[in-house]
N, C-alpha and C. Protein backbone atom coordinates (compact mmCIF):
# COMPACT_ATOMS: atom_id res chain seq x y z
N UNK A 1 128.70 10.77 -40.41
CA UNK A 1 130.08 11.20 -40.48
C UNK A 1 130.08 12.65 -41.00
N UNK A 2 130.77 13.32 -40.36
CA UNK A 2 130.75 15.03 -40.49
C UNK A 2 132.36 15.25 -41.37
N UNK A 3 132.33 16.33 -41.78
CA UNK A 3 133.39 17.02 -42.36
C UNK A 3 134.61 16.53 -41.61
N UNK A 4 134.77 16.88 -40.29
CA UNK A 4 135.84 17.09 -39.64
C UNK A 4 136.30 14.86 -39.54
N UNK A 5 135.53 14.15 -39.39
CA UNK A 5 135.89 12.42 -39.41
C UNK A 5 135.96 12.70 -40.83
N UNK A 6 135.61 12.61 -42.18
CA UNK A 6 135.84 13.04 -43.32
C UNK A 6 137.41 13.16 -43.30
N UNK A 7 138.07 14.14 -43.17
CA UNK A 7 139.19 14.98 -42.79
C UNK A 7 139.84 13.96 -42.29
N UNK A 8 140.11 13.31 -41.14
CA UNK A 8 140.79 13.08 -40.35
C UNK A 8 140.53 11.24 -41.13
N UNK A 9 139.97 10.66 -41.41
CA UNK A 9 139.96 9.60 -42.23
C UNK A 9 140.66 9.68 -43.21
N UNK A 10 140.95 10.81 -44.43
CA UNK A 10 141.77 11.49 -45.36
C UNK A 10 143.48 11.00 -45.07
N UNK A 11 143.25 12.06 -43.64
CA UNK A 11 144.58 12.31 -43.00
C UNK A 11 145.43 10.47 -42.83
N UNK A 12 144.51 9.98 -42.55
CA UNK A 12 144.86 8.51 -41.75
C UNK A 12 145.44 7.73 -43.08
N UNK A 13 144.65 7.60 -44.20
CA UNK A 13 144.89 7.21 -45.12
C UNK A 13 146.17 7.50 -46.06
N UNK A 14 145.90 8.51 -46.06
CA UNK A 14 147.33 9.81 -46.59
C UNK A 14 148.94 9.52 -45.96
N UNK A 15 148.75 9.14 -44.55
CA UNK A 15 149.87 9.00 -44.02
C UNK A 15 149.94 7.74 -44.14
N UNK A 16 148.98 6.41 -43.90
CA UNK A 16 149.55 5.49 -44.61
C UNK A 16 149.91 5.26 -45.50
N UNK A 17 149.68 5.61 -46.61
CA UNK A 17 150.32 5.57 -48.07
C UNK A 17 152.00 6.46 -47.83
N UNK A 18 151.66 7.54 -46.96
CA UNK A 18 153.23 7.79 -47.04
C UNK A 18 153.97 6.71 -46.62
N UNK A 19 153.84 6.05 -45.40
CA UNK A 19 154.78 5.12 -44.79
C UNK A 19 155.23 3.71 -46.19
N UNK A 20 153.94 3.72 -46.55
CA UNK A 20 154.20 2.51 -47.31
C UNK A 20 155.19 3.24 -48.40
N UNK A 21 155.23 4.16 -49.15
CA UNK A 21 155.84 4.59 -50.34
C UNK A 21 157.28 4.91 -49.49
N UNK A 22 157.77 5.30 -48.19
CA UNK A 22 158.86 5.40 -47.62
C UNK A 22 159.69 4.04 -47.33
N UNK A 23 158.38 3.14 -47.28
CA UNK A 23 159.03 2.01 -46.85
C UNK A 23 159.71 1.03 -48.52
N UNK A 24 158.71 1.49 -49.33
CA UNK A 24 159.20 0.71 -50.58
C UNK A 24 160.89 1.31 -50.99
N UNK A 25 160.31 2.72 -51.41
CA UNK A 25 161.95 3.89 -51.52
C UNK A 25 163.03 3.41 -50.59
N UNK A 26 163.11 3.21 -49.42
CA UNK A 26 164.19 3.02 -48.41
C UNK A 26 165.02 1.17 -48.96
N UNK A 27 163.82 0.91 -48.78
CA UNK A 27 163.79 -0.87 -49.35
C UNK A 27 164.80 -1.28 -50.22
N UNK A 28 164.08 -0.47 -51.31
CA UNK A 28 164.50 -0.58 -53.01
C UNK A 28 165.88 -0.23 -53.22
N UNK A 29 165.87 0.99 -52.92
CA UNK A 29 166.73 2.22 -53.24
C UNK A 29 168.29 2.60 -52.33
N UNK A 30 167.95 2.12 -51.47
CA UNK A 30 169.22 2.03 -50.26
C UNK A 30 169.53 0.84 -49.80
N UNK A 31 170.33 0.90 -49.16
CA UNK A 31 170.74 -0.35 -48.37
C UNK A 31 171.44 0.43 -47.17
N UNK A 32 170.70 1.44 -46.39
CA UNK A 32 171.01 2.32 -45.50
C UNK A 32 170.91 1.42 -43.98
N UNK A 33 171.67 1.64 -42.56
CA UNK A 33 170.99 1.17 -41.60
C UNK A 33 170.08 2.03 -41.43
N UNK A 34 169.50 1.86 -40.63
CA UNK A 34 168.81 2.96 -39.61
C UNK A 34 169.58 3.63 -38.70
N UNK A 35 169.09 4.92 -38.43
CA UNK A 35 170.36 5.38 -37.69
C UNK A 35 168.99 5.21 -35.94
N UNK A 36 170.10 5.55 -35.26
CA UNK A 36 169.52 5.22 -34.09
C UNK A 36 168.98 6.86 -32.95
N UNK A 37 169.62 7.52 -33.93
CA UNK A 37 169.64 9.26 -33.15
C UNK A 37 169.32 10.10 -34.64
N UNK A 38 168.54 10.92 -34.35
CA UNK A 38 167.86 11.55 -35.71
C UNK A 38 169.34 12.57 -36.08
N UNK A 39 169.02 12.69 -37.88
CA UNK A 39 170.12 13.38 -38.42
C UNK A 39 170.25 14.74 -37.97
N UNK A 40 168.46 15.22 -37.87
CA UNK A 40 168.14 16.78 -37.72
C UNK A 40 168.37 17.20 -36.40
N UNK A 41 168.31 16.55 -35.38
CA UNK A 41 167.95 17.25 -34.29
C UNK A 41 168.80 16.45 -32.91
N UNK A 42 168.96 15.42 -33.31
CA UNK A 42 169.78 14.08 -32.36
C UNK A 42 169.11 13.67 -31.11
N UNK A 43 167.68 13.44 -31.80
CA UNK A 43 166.89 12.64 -30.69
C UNK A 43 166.49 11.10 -30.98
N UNK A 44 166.54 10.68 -30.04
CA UNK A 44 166.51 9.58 -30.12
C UNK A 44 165.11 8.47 -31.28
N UNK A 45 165.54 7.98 -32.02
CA UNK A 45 164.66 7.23 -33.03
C UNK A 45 164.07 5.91 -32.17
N UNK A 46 163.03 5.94 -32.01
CA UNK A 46 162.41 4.33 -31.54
C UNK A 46 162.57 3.50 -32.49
N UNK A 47 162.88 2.10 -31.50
CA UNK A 47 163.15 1.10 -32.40
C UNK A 47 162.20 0.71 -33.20
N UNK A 48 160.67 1.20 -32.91
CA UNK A 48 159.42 0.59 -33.86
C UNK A 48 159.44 1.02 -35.14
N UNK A 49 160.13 3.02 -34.73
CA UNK A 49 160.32 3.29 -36.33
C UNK A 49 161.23 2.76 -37.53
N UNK A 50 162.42 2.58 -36.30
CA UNK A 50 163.32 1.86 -37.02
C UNK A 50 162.97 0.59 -37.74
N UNK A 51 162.24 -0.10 -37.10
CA UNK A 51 161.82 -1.16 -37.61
C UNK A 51 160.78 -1.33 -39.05
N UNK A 52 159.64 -0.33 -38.79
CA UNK A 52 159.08 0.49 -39.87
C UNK A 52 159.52 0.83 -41.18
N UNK A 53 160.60 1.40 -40.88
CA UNK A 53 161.02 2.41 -42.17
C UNK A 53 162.31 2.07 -42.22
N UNK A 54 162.65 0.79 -42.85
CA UNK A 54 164.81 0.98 -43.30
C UNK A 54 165.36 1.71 -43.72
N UNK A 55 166.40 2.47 -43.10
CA UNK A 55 167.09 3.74 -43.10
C UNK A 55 166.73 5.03 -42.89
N UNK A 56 165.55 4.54 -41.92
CA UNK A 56 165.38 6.20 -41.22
C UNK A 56 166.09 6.58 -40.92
N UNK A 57 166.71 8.78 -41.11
CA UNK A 57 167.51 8.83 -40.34
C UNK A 57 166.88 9.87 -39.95
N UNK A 58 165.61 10.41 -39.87
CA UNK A 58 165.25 11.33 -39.02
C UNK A 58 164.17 11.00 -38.09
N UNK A 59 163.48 11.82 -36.89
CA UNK A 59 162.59 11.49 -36.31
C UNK A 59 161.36 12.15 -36.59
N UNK A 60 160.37 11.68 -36.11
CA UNK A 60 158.87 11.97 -36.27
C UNK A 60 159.02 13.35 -37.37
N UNK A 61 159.18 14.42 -35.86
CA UNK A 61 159.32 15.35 -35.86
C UNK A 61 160.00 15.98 -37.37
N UNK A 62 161.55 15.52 -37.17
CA UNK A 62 162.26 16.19 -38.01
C UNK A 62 161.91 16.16 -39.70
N UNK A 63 161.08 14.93 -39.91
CA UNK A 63 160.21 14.12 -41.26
C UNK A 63 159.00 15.15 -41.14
N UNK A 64 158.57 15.68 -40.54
CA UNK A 64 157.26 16.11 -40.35
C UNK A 64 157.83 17.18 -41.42
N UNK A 65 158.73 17.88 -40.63
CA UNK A 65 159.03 19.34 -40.78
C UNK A 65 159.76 19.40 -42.08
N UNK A 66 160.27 18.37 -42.34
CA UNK A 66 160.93 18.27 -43.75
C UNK A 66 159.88 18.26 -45.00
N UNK A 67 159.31 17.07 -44.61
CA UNK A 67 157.63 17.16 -45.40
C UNK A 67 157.17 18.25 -45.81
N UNK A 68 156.57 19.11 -44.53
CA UNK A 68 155.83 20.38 -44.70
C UNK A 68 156.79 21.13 -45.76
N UNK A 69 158.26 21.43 -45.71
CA UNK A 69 159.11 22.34 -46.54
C UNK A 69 158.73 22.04 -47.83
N UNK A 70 159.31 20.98 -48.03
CA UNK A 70 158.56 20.32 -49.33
C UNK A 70 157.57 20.56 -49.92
N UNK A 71 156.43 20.54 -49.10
CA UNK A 71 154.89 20.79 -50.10
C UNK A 71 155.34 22.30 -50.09
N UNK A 72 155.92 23.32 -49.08
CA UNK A 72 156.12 24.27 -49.80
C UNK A 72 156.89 24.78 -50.66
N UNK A 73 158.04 24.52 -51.09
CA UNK A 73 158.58 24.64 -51.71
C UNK A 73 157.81 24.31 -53.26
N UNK A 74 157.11 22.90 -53.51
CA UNK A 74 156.28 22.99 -54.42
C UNK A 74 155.38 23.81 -54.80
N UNK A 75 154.88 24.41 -53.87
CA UNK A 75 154.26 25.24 -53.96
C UNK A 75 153.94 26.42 -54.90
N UNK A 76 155.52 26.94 -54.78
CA UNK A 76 156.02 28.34 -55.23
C UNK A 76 156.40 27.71 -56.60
């Protein structure tokens, strides 16, 4: 196993723990539906995510990009 499977095993792990800690927070903490069209951008949410994560209201994408702000914003 090289650097780069290293990495990408990291990555795999990392994002599961996000889903699970999204899924506990949403759980716990809301009693949101899911929305069915993302807040950010108004594309359409699959029902798997929906199913995934209670009270998603953004998509892949729009979570991605929110994420990334975040770590930067910590950053600074």
């Amino acid at each position: 196993m090289d650097d780069i499977d290293r990495a990408c095993e990291r990555e795999q792990l990392d994002t599961a723990a996000a889903v699970e800690a999204a899924r506990g927070h949403y759980a716990s903490n809301w009693e949101v539906d899911s929305a069915t069209e993302c807040a950010g951008c108004g594309a359409s949410i699959p029902e798997a995510r929906r199913e995934l994560i209670p009270g998603v209201q953004l998509c892949v994408e729009c979570q991605s990009a929110a994420e990334a702000h975040a770590r930067q914003f910590k950053k600074r």
